[in-house]
Protein backbone atom coordinates (compact mmCIF):
# COMPACT_ATOMS: atom_id res chain seq x y z
CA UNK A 1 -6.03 16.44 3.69
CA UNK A 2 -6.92 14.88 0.39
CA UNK A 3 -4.33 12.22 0.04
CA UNK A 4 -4.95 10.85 3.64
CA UNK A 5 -9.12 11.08 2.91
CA UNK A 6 -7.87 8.93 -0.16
CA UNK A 7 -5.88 6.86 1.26
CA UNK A 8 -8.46 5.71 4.10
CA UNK A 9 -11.04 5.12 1.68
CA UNK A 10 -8.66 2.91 0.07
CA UNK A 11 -7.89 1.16 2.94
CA UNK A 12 -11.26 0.59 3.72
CA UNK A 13 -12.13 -0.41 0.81
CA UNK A 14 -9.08 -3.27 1.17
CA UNK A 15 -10.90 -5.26 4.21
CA UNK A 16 -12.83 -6.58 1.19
CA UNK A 17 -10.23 -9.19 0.08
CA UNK A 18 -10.62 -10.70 3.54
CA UNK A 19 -14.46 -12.19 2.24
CA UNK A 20 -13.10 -13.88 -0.18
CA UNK A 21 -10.60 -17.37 -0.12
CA UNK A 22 -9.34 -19.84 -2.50
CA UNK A 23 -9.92 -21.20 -5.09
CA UNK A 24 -11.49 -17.91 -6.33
CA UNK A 25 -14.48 -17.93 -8.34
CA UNK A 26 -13.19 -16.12 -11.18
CA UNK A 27 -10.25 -13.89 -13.67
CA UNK A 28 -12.47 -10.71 -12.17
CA UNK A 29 -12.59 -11.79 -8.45
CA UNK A 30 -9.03 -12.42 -8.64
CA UNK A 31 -8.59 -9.60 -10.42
CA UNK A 32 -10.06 -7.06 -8.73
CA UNK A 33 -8.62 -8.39 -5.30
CA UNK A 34 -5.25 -7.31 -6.90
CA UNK A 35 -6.62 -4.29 -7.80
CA UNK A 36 -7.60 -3.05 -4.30
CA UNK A 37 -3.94 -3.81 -3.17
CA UNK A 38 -2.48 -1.56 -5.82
CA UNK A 39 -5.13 1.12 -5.02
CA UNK A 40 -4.26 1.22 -1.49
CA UNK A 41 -0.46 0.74 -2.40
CA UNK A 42 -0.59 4.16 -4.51
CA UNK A 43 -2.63 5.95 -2.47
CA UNK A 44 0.20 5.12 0.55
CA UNK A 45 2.41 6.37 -1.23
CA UNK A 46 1.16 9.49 -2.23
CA UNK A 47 0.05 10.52 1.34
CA UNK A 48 3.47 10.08 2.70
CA UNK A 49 4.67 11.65 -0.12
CA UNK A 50 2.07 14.77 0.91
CA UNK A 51 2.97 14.43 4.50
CA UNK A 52 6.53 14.31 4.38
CA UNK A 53 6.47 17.36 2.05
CA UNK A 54 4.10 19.32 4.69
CA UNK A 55 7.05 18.46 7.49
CA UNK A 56 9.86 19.83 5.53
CA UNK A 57 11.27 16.79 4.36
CA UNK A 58 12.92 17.93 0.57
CA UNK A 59 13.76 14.04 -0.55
CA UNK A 60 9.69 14.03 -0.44
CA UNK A 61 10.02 16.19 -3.53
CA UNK A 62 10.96 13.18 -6.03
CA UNK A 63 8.18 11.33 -7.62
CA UNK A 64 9.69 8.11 -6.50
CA UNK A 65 7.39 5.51 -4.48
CA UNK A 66 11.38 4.30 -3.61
CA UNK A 67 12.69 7.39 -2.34
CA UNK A 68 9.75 8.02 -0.35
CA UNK A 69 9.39 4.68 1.00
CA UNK A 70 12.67 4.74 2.32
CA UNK A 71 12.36 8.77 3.66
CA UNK A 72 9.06 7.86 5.38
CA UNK A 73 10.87 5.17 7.05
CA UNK A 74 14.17 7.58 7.95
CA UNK A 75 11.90 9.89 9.46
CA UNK A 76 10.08 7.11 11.23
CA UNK A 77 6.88 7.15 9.70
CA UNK A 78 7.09 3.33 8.70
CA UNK A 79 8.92 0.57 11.04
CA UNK A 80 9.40 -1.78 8.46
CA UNK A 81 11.93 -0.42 5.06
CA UNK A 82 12.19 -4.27 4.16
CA UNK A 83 8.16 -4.76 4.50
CA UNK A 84 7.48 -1.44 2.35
CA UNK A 85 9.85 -2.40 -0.19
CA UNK A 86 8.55 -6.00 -0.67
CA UNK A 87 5.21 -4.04 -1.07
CA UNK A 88 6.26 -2.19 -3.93
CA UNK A 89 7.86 -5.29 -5.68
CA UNK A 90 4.36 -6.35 -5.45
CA UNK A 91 2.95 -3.72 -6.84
CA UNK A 92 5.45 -3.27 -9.73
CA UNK A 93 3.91 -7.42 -10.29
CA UNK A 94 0.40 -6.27 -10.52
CA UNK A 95 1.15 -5.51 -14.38
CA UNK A 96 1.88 -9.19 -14.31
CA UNK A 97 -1.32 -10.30 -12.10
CA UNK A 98 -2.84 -11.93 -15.62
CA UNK A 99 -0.55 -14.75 -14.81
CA UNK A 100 -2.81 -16.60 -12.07
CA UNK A 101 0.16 -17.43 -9.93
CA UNK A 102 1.25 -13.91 -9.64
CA UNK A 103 -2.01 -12.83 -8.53
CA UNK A 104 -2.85 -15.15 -6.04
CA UNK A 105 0.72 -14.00 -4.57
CA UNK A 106 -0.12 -10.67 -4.23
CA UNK A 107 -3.19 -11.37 -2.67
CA UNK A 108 -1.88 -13.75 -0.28
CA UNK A 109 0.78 -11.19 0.49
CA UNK A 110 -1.55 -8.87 0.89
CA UNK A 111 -3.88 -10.59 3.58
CA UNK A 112 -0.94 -11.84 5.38
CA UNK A 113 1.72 -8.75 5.68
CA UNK A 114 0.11 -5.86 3.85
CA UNK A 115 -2.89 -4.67 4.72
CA UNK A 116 -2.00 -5.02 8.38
CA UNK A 117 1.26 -2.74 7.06
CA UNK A 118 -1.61 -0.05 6.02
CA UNK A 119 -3.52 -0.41 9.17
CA UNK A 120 -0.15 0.15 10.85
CA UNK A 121 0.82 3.50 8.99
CA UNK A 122 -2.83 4.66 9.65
CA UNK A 123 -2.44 4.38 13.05
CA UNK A 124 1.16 6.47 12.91
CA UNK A 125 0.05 9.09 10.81
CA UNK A 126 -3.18 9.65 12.89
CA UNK A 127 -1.64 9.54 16.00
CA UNK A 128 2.36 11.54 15.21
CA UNK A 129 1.51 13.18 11.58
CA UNK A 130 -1.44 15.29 11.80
């Protein structure tokens, strides 16, 4: 399945942020620490999206990252709505991330609660979903 390949790469490619800590060297450290959030964040998405479509579920139809957020987490896919919904807040910041506070949010946000939130739905979908 090419959205869950895509998404694990992503995810993999997310343990990065962990080598790095404040005060960041640089705009394009910081930068591209955002970056691999919102990477991982779409490609989330998009798998559910994929998944929940391949299980019958017709709300998966939208192009929404909302709609399927809140379907995954109906048809118990995700644990956490509130989590997932913070996460795309985030994500709708990243056009924002040239503000240094805003970035340094999302990455701390995404240490703390969201890339654990990834590993989480990995382990869901590779145990219930496939």
């Amino acid at each position: 399945m090419k959205k869950y390949d895509n998404f694990c790469s992503a995810l993999s490619n997310m343990k990065q942020i962990y080598k790095y800590s404040e005060p960041y060297d640089d705009t394009v450290i910081l930068t591209g620490l955002v970056g691999l959030y919102e990477i991982c964040f779409e490609q989330s998405w998009k798998m559910m999206k994929e998944i929940l479509s391949a299980h019958g579920y017709e709300a998966s139809a939208t192009g929404s990252p909302k709609i399927i957020l809140k379907t995954a987490y109906q048809a118990g896919m995700i644990k956490d709505e509130e989590l997932w919904l913070r996460a795309l807040q985030e994500r709708n910041n990243v056009s924002h991330s040239y503000n240094e506070k805003i970035a340094l949010e999302i990455i701390s946000q995404a240490k703390s609660f969201f890339y654990p939130m990834f590993c989480e739905l990995k382990e869901e979908i590779d145990s219930k979903w496939l």
